[in-house]
C-alpha atoms as a PDB file:
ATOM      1  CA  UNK A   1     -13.830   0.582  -7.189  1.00  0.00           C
ATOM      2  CA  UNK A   2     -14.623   3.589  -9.342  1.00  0.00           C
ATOM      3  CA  UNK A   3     -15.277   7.302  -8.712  1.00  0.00           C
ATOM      4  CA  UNK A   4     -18.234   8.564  -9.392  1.00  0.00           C
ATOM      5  CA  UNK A   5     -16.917  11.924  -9.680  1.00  0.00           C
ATOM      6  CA  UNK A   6     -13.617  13.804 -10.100  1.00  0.00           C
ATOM      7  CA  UNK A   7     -10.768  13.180  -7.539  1.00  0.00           C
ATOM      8  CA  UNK A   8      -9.055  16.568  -6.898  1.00  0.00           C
ATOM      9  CA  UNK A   9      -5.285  15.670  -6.065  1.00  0.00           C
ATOM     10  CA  UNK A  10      -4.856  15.164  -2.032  1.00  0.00           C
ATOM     11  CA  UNK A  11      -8.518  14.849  -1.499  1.00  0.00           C
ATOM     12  CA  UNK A  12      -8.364  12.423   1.469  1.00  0.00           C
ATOM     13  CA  UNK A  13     -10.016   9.141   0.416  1.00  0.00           C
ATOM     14  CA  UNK A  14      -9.276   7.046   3.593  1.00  0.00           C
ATOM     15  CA  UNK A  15      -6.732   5.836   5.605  1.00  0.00           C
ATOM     16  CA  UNK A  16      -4.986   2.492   4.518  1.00  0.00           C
ATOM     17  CA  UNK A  17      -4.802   0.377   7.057  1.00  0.00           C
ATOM     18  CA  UNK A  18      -3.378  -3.915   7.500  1.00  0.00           C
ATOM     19  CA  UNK A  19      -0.652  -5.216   9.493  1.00  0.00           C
ATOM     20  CA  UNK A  20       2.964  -3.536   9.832  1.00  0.00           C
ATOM     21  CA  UNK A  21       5.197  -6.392   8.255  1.00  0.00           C
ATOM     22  CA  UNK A  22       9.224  -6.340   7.840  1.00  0.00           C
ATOM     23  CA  UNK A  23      10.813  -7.610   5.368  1.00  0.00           C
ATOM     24  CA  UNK A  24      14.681  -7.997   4.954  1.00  0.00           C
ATOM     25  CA  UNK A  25      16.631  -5.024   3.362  1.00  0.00           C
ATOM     26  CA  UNK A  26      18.104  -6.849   0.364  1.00  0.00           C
ATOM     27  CA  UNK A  27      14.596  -8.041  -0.432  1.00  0.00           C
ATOM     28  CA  UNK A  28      13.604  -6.602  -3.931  1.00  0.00           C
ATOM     29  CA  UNK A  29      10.637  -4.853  -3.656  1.00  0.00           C
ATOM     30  CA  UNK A  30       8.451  -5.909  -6.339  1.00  0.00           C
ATOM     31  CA  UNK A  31       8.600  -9.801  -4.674  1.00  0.00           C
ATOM     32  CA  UNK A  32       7.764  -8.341  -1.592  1.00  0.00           C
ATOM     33  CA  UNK A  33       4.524  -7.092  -3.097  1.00  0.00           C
ATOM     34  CA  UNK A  34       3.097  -9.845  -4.916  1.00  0.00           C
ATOM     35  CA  UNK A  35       0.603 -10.099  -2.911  1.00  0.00           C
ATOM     36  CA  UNK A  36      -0.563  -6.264  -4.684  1.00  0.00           C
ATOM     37  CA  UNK A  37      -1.778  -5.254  -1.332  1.00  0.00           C
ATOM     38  CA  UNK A  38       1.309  -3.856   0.590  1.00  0.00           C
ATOM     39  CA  UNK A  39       1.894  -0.112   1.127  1.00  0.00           C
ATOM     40  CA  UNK A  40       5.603   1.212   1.148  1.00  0.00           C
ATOM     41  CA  UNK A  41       6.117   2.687   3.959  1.00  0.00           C
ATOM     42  CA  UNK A  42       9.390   4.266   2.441  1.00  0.00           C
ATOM     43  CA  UNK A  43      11.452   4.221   5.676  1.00  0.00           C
ATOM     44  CA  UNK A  44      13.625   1.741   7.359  1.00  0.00           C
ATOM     45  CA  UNK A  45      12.149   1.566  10.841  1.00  0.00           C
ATOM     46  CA  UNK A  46      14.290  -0.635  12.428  1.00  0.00           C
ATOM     47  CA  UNK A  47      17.784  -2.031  11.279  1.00  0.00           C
ATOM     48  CA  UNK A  48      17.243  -5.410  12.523  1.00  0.00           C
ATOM     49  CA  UNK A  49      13.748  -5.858  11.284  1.00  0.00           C
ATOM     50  CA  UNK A  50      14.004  -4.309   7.811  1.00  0.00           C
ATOM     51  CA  UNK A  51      11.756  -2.758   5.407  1.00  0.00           C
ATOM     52  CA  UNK A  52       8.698  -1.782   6.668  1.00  0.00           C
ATOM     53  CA  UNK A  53       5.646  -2.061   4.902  1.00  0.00           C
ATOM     54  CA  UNK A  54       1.338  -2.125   5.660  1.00  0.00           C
ATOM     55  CA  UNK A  55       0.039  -5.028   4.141  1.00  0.00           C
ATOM     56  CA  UNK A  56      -3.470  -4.844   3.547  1.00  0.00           C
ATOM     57  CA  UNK A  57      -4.348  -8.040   1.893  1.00  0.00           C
ATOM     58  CA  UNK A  58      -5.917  -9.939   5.356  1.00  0.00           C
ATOM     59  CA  UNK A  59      -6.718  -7.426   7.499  1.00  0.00           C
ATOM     60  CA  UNK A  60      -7.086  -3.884   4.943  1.00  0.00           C
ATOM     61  CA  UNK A  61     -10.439  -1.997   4.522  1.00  0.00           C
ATOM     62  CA  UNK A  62     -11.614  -0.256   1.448  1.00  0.00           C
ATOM     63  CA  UNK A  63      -8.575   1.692   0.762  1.00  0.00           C
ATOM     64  CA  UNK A  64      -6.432  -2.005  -0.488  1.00  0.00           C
ATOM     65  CA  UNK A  65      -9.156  -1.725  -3.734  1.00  0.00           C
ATOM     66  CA  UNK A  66      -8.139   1.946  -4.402  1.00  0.00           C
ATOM     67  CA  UNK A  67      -5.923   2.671  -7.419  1.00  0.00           C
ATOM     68  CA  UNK A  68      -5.408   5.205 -10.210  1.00  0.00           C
ATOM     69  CA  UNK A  69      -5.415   5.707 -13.695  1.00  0.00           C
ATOM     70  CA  UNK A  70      -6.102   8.430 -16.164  1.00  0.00           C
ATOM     71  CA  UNK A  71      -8.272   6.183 -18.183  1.00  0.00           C
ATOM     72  CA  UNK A  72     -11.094   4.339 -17.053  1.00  0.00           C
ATOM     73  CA  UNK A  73      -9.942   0.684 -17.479  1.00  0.00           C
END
């Protein structure tokens, strides 16, 4: 996905949806998102369930493509 036109920082671009997964709290984080599609949710929800995370990969919309970089790649 590219932009067509500048993105001014916190323009809203969409919300990022996919499932609300757990994952355990020793669990490094970069295994948990091999998939490339899970959100950090940055928050421990629940102590028994773990890390919390949106993973977009099966049930995402637009928003899983959306990335950034200050050249066009």
């Amino acid at each position: 996905m590219f932009a067509r036109s500048p993105i001014a920082r916190g323009d809203f671009l969409g919300e990022y949806t996919g499932h609300v997964r757990f994952f355990p709290a020793d669990t490094m984080w970069p295994t948990i998102t091999a998939n490339g599609y899970v959100f950090d949710l940055g928050c421990q929800i629940d102590l028994e369930k773990g890390i919390a995370g949106v993973d977009g990969r099966d049930a995402g919309n637009f928003t899983r493509f959306l990335n950034h970089s200050y050249q066009a790649n």
